[in-house]
N, C-alpha and C. Protein backbone atom coordinates (compact mmCIF):
# COMPACT_ATOMS: atom_id res chain seq x y z
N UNK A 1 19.66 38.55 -39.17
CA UNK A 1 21.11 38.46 -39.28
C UNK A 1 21.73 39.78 -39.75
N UNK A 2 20.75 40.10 -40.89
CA UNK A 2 21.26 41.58 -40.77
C UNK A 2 21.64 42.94 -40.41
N UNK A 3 20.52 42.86 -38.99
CA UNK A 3 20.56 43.59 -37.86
C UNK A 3 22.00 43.46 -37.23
N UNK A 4 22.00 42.25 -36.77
CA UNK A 4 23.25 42.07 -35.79
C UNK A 4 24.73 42.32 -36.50
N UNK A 5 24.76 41.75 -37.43
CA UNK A 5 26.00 42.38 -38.59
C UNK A 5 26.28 43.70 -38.51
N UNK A 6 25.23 44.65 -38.51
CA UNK A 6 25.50 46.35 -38.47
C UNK A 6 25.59 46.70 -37.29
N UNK A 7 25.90 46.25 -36.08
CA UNK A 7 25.77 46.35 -34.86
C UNK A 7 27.45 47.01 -34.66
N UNK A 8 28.68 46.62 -35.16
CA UNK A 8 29.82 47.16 -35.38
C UNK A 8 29.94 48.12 -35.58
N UNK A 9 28.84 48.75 -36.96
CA UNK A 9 29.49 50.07 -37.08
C UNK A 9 28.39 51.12 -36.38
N UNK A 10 27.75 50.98 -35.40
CA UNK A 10 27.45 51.64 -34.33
C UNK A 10 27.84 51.90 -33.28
N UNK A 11 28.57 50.84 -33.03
CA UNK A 11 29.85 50.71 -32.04
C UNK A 11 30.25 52.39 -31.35
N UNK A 12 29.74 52.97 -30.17
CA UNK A 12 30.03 54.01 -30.00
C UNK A 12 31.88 54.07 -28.94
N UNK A 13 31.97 55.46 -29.10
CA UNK A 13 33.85 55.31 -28.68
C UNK A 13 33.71 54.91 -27.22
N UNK A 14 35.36 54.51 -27.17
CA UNK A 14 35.38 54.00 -25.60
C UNK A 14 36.08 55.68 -24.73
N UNK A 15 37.05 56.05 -25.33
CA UNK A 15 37.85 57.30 -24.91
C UNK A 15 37.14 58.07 -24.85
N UNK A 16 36.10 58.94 -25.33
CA UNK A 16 35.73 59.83 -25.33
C UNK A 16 34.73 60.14 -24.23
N UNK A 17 33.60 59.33 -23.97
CA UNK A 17 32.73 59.14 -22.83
C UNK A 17 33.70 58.61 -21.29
N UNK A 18 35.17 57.96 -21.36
CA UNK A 18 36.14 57.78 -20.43
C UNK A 18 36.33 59.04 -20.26
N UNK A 19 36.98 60.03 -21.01
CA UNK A 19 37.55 61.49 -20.74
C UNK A 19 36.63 62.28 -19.69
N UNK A 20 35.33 62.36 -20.42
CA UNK A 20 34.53 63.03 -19.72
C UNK A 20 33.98 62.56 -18.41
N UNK A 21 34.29 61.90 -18.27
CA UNK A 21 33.83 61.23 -16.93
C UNK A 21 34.68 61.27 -15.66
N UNK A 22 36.42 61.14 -16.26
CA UNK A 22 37.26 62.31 -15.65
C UNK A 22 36.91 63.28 -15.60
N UNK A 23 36.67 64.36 -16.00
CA UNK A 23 36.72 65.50 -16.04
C UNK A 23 35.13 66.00 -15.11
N UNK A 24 33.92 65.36 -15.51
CA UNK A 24 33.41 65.68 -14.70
C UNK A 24 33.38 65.25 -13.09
N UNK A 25 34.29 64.28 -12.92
CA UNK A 25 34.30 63.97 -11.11
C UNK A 25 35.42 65.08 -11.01
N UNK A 26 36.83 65.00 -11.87
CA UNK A 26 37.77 66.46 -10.85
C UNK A 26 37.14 67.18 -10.70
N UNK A 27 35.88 68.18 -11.84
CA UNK A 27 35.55 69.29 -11.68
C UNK A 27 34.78 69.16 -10.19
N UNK A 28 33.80 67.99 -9.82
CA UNK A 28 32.87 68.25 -8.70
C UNK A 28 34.01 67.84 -7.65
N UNK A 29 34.95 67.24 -7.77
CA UNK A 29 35.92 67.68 -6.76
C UNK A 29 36.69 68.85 -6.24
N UNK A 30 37.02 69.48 -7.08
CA UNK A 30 37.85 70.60 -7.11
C UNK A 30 36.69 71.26 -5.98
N UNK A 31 36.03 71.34 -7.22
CA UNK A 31 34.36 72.79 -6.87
C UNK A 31 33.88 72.64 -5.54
N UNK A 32 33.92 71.70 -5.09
CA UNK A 32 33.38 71.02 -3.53
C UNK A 32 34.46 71.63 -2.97
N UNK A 33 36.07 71.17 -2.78
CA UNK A 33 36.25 71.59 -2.14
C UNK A 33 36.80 72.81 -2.25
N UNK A 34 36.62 73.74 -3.36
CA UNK A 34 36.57 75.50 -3.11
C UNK A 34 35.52 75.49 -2.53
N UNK A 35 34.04 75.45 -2.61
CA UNK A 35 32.96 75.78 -1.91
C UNK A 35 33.20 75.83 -0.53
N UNK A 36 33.63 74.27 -0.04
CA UNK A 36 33.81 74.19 1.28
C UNK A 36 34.52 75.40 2.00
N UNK A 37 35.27 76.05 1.15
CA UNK A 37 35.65 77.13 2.02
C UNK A 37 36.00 78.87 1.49
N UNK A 38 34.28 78.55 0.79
CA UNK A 38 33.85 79.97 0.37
C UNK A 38 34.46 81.29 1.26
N UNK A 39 34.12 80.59 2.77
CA UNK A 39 34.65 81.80 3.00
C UNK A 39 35.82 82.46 3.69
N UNK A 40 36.58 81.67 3.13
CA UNK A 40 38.36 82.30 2.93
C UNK A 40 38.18 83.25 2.11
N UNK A 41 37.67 83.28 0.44
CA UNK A 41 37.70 84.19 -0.36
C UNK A 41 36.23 85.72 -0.71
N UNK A 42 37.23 86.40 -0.18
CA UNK A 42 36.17 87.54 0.28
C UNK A 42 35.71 87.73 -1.10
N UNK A 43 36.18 87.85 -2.42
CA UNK A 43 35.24 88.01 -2.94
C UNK A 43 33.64 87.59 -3.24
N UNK A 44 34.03 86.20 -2.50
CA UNK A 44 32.48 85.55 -2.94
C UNK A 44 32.22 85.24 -1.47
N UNK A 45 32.69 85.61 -0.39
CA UNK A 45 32.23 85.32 1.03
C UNK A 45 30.76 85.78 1.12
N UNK A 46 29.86 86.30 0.34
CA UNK A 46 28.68 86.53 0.45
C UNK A 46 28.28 85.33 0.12
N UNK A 47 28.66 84.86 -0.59
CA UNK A 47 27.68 83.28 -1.03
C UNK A 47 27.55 82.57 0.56
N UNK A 48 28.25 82.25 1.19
CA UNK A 48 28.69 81.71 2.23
C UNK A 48 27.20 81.19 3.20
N UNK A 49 26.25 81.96 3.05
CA UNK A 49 25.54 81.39 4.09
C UNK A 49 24.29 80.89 3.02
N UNK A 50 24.86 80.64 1.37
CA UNK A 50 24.20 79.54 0.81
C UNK A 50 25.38 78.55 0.52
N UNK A 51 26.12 78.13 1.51
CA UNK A 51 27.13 77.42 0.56
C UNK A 51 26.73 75.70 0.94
N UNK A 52 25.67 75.41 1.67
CA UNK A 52 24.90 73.98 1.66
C UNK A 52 24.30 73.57 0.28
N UNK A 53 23.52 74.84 -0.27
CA UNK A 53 22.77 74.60 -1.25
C UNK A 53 23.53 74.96 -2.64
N UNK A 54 24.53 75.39 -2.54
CA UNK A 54 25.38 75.29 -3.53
C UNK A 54 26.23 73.86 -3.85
N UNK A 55 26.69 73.71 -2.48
CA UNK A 55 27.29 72.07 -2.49
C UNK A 55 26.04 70.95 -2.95
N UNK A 56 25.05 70.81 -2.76
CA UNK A 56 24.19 70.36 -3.52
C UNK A 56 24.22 70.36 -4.50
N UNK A 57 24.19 71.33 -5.12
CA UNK A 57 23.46 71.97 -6.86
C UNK A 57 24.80 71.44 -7.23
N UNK A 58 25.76 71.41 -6.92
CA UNK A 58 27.19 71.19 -7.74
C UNK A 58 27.10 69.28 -7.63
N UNK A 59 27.18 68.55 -6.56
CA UNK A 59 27.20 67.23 -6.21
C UNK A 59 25.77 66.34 -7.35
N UNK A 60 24.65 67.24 -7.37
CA UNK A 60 23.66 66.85 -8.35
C UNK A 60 23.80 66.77 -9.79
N UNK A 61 24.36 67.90 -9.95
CA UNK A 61 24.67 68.68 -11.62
C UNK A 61 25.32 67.78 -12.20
N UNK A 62 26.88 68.18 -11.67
CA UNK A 62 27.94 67.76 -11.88
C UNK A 62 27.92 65.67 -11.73
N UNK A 63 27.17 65.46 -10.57
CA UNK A 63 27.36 63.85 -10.55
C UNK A 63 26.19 63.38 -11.41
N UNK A 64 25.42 63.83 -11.93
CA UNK A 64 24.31 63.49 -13.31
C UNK A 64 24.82 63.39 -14.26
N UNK A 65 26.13 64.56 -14.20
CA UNK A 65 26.94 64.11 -16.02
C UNK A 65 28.04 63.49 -15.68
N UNK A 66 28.59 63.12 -14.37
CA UNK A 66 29.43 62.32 -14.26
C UNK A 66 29.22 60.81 -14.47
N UNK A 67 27.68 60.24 -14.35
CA UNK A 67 27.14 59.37 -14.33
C UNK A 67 26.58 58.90 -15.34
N UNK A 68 26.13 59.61 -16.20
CA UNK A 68 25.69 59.84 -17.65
C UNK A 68 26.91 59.37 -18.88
N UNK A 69 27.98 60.18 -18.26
CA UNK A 69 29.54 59.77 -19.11
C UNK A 69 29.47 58.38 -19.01
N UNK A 70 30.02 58.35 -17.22
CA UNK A 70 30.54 57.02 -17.17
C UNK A 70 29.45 55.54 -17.65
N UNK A 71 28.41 55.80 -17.29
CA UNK A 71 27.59 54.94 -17.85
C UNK A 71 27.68 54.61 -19.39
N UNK A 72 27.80 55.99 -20.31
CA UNK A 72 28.15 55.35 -21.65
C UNK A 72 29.42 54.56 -21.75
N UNK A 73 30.19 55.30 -21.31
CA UNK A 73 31.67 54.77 -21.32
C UNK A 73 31.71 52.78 -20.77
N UNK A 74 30.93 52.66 -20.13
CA UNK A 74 30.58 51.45 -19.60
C UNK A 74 29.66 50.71 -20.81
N UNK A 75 28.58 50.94 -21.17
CA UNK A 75 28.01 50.67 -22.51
C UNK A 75 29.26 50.02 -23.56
N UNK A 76 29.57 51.53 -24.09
CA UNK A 76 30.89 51.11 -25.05
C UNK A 76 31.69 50.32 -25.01
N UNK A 77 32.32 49.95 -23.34
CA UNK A 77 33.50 48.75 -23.50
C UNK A 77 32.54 47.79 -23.39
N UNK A 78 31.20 47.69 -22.97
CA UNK A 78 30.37 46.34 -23.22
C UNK A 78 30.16 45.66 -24.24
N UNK A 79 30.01 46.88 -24.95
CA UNK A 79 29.16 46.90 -26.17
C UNK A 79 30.53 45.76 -27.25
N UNK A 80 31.63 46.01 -27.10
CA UNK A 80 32.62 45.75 -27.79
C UNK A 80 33.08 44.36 -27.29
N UNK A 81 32.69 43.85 -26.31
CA UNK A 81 33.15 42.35 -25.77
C UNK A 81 31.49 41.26 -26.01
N UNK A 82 30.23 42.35 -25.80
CA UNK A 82 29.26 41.46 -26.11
C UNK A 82 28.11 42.34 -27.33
N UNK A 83 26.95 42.23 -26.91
CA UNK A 83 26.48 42.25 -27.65
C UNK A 83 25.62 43.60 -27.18
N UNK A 84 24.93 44.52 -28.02
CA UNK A 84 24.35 45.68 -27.56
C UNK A 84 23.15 45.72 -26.61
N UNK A 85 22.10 44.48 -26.45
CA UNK A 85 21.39 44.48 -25.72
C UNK A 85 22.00 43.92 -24.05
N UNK A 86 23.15 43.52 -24.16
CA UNK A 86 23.44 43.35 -22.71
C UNK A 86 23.84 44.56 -22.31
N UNK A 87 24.83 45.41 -23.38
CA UNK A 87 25.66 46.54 -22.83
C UNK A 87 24.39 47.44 -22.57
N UNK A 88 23.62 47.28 -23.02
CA UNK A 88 22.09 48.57 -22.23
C UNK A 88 21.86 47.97 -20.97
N UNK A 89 21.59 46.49 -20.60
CA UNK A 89 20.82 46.30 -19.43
C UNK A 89 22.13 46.76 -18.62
N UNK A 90 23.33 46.44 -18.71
CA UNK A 90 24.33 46.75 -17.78
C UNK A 90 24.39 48.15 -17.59
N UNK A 91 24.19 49.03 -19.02
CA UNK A 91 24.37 50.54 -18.43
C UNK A 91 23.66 51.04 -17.42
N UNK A 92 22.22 50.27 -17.29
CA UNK A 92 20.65 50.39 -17.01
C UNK A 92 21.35 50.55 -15.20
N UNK A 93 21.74 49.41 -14.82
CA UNK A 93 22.22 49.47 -13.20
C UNK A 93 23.26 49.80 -13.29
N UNK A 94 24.66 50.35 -13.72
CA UNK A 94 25.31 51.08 -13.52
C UNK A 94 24.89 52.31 -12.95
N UNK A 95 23.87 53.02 -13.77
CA UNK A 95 23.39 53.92 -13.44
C UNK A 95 22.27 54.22 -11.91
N UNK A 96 21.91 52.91 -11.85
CA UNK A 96 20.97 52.81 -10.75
C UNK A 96 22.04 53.06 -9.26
N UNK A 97 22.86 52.39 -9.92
CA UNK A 97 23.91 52.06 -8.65
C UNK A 97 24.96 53.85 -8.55
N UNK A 98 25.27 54.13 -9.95
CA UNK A 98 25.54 56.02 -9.48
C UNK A 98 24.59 56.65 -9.06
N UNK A 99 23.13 57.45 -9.48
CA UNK A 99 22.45 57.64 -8.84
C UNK A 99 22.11 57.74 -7.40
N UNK A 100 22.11 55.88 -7.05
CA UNK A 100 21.79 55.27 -5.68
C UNK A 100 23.41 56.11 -4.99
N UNK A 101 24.46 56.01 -5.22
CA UNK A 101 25.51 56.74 -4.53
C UNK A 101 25.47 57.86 -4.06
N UNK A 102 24.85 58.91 -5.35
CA UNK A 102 24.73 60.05 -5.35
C UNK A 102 23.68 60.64 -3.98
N UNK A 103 22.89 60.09 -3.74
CA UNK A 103 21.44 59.81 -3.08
C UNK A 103 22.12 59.94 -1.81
N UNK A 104 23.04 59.05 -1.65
CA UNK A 104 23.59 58.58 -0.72
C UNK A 104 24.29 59.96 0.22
N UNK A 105 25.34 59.60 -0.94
CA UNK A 105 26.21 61.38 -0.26
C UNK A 105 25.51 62.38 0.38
N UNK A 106 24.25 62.73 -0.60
CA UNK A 106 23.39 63.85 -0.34
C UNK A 106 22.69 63.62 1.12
N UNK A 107 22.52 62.66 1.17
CA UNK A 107 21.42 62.17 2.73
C UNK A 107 22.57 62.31 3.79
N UNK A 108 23.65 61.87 3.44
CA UNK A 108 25.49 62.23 4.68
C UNK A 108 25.40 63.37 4.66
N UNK A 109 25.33 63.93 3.83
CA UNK A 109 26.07 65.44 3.97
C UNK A 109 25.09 66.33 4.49
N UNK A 110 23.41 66.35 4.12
CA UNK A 110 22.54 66.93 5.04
C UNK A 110 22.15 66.52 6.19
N UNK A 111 22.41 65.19 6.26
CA UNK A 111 22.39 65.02 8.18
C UNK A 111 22.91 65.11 8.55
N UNK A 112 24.53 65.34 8.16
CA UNK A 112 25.96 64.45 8.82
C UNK A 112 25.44 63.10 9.85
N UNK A 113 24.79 62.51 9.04
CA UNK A 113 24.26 60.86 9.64
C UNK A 113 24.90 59.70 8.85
N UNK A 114 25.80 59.46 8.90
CA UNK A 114 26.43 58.61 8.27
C UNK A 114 25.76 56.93 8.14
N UNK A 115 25.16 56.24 9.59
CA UNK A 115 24.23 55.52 9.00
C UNK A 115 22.73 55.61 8.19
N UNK A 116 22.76 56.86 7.84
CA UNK A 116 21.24 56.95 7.30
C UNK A 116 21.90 56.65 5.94
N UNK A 117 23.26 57.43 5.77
CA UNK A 117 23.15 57.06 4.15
C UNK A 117 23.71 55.75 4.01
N UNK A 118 24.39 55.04 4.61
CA UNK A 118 24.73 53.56 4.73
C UNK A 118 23.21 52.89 4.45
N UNK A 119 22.27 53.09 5.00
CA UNK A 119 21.61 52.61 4.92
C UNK A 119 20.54 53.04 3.37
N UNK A 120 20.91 53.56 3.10
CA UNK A 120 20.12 54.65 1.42
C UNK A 120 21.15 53.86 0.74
N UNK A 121 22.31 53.67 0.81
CA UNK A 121 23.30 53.02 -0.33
C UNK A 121 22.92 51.58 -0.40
N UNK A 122 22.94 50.56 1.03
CA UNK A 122 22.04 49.40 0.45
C UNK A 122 20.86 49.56 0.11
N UNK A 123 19.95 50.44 0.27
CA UNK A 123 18.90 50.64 -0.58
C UNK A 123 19.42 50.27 -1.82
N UNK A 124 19.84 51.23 -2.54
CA UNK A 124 20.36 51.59 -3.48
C UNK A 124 21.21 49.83 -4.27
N UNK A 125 22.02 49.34 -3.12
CA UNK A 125 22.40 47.97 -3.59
C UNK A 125 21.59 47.24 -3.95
N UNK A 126 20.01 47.54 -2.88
CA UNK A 126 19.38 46.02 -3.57
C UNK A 126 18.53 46.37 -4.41
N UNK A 127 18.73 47.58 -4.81
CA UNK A 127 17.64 48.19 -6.18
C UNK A 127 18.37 47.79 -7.76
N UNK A 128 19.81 47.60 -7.41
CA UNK A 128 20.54 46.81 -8.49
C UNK A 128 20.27 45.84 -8.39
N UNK A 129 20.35 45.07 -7.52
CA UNK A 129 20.58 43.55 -7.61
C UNK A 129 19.38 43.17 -8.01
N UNK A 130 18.02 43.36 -7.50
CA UNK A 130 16.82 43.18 -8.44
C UNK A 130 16.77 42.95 -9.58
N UNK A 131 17.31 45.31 -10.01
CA UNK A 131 17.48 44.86 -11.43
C UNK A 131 18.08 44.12 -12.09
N UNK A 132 19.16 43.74 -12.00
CA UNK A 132 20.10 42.99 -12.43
C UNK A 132 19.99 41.27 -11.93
N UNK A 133 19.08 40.62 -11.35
CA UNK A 133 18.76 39.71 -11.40
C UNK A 133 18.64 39.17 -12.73
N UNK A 134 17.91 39.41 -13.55
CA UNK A 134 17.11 39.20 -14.92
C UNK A 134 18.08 38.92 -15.93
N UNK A 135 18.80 39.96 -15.87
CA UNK A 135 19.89 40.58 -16.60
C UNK A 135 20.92 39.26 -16.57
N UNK A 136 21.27 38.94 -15.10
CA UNK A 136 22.10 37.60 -15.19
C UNK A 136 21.78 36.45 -15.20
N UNK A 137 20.80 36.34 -14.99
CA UNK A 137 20.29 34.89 -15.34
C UNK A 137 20.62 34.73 -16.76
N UNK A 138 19.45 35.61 -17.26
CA UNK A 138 20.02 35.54 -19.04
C UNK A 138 21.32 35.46 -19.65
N UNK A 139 22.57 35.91 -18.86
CA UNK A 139 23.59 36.04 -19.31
C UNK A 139 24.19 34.65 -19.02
N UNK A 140 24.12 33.97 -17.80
CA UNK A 140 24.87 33.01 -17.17
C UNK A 140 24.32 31.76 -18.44
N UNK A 141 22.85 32.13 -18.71
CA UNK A 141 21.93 30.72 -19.58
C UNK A 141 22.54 31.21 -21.14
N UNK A 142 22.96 32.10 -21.46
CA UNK A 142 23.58 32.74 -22.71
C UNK A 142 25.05 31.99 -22.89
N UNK A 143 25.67 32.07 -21.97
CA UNK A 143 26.63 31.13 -21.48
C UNK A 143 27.15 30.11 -21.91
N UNK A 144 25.85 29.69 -21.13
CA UNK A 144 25.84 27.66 -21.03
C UNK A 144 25.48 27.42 -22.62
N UNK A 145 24.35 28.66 -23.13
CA UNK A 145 24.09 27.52 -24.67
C UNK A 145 25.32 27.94 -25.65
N UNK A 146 26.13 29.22 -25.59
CA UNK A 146 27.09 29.00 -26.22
C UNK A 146 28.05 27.74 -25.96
N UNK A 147 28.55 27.17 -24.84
CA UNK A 147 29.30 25.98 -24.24
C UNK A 147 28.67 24.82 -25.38
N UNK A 148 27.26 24.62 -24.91
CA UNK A 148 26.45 23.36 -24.91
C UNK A 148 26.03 23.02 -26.34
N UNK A 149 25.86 24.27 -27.26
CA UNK A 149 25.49 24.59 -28.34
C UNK A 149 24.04 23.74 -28.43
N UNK A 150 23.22 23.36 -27.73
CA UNK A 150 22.12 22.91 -28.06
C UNK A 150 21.49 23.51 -29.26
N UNK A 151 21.30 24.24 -29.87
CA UNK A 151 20.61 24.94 -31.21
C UNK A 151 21.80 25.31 -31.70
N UNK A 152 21.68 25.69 -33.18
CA UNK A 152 22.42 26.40 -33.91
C UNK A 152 21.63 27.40 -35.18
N UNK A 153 22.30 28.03 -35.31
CA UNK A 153 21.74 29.06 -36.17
C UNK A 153 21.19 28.58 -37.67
N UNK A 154 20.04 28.91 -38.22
CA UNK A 154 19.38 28.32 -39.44
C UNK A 154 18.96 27.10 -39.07
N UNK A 155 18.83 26.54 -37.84
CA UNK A 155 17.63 25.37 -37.42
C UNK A 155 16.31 26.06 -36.98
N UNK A 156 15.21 24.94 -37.29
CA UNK A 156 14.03 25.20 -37.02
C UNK A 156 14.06 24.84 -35.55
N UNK A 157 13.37 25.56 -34.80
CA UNK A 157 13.21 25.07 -33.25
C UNK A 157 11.00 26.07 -32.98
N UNK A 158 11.38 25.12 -32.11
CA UNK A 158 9.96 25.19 -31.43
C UNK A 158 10.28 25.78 -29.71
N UNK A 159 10.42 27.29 -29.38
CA UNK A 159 11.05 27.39 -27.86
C UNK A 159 9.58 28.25 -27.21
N UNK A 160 9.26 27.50 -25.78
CA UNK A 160 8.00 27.96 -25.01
C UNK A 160 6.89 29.09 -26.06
N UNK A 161 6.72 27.74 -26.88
CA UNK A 161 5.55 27.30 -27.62
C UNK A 161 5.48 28.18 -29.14
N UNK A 162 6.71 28.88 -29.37
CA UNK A 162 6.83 30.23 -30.69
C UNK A 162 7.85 28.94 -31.97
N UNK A 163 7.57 29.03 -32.92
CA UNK A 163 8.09 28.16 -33.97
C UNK A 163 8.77 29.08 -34.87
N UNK A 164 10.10 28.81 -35.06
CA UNK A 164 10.67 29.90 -36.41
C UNK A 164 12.14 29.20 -36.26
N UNK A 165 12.65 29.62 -37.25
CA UNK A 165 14.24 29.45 -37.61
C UNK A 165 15.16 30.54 -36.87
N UNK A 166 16.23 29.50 -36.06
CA UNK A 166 17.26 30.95 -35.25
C UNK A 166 17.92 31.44 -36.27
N UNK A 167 17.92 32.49 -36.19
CA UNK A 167 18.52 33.87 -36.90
C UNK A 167 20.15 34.20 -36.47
N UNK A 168 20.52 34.38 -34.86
CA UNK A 168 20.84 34.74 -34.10
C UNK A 168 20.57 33.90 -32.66
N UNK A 169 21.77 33.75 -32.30
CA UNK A 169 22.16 33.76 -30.88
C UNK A 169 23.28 34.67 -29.73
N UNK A 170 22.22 35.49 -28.97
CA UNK A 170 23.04 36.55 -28.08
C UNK A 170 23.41 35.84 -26.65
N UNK A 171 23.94 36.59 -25.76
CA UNK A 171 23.84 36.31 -24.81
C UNK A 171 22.34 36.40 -23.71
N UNK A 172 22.02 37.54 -24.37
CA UNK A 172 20.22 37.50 -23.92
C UNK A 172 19.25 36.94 -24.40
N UNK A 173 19.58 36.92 -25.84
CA UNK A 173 18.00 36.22 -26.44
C UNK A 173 18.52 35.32 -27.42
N UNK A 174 17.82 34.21 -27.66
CA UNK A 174 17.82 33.52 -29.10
C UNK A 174 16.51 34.32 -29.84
N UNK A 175 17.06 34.61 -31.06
CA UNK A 175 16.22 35.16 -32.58
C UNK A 175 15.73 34.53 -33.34
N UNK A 176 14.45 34.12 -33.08
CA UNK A 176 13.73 33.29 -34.17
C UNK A 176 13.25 34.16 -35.32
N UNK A 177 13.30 33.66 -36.49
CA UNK A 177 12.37 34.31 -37.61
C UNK A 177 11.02 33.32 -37.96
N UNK A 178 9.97 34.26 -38.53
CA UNK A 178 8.92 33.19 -39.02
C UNK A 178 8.60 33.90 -40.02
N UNK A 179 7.36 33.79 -40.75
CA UNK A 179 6.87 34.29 -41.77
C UNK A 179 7.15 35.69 -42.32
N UNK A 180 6.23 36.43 -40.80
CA UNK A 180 6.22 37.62 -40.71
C UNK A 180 5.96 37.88 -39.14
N UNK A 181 7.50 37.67 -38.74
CA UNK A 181 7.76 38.48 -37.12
C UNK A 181 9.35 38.07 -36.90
N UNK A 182 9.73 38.79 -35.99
CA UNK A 182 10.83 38.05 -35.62
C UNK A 182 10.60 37.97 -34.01
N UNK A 183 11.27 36.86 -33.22
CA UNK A 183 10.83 37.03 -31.95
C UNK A 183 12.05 36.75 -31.31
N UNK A 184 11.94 37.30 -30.11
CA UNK A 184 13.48 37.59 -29.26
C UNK A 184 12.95 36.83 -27.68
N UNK A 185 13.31 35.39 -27.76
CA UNK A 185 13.14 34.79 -26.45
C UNK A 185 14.27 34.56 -25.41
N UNK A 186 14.10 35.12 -24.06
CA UNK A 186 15.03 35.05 -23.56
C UNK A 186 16.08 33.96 -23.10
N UNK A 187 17.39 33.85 -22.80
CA UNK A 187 18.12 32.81 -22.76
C UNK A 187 17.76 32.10 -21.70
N UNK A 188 17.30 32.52 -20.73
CA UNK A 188 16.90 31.68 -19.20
C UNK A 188 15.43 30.97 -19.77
N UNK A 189 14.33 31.55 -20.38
CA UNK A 189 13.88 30.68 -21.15
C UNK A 189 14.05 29.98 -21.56
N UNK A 190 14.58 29.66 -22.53
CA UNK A 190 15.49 28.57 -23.27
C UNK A 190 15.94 27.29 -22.91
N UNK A 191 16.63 27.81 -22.09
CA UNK A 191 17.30 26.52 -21.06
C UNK A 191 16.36 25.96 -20.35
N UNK A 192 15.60 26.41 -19.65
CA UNK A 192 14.43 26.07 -18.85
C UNK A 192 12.90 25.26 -19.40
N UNK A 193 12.42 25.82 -20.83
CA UNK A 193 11.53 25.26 -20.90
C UNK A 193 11.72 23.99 -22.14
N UNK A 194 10.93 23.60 -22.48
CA UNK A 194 10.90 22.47 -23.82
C UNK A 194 11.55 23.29 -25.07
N UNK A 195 12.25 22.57 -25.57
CA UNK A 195 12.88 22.89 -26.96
C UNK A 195 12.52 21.81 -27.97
N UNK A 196 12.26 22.12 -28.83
CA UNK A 196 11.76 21.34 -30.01
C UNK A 196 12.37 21.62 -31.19
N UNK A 197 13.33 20.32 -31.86
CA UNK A 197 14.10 20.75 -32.74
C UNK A 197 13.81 19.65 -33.77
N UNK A 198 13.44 20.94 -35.04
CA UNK A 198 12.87 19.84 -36.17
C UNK A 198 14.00 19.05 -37.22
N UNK A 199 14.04 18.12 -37.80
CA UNK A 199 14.81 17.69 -38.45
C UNK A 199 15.06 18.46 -40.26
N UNK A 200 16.00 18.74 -40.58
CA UNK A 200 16.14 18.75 -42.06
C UNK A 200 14.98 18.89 -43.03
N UNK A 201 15.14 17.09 -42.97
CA UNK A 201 13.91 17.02 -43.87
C UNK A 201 12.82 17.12 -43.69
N UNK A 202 12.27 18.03 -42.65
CA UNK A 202 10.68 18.33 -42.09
C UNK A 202 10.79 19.87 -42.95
């Protein structure tokens, strides 16, 4: 219980990882399209017959910390409506899914094949949805036992076969304590297998 209590003042900002996440897509906007037409400007018209591999290095760089921002920035407003272990799994495919974009562009822009990267971006879709399978189950069964309240916190329960007192209830895990462990079973667990709830006076 004490864990989750200090979970507030870790609470990282929402504005600040937002800012930067502006700032790094105008910049790879802007920069793209000066590159694109290196060679209008004679001073740097020598770059010009690297200006593929420059548009790269800028679309990589630049969309790694654009993705990096926005992903925290995504964390943070999670983090503030639920609980910190969801706002990670969500940052987790946010990121899969920028990345997977990024991937994307890069495969368009060196073929000019527009279905190759259509086809790299659902890649890329069902490499989230995988991940994020897990992720929602637990959340949707996190859900239902807040609704249903089947357990409550400081009961003894018995869940797929671990015995301890809930500590905590997240949207991902119920928190058992025992002697000496604490154990974090997931919510789709929960719902799914035998629950065993001891009485009071046991």
């Amino acid at each position: 219980m004490s864990e989750s209590k200090s979970q507030p003042n870790t609470k990282v900002s929402v504005t600040s990882p937002l800012i930067m996440t502006v700032v790094f897509g105008l910049a790879l906007i802007v920069l793209y399209a000066l590159v694109g037409r290196i060679e209008e400007y004679p001073q740097v018209s020598f770059l010009a017959p690297y200006k593929e591999y420059i548009l790269v290095g800028l679309v990589v760089v630049l969309g790694h910390l654009a993705v990096q921002a926005g992903t925290k920035w995504i964390f943070a407003l999670v983090q503030r409506r639920s609980s910190t272990d969801v706002a990670g799994s969500i940052r987790i495919i946010a990121r899969l899914v920028g990345y997977g974009l990024i991937f994307s562009f890069l495969v368009s822009h060196l073929t000019d094949n527009a279905a190759a990267a259509l086809t790299m971006g659902s890649f890329a879709g069902l490499v989230a949805g995988f991940a994020s399978q897990t992720v929602m189950g637990n959340t949707v069964a996190g859900i239902f036992m807040a609704v249903s309240r089947p357990i409550g916190i400081g009961e003894k329960v018995t869940i797929s076969g671990k015995t301890g007192t809930v500590t905590d209830i997240t949207l991902m895990h119920v928190i058992l304590d025992t002697e000496d462990q604490r154990i974090l079973i997931p919510s789709s667990t929960t719902v799914t297998t035998v629950l065993i709830k001891y009485k009071q006076s046991d």
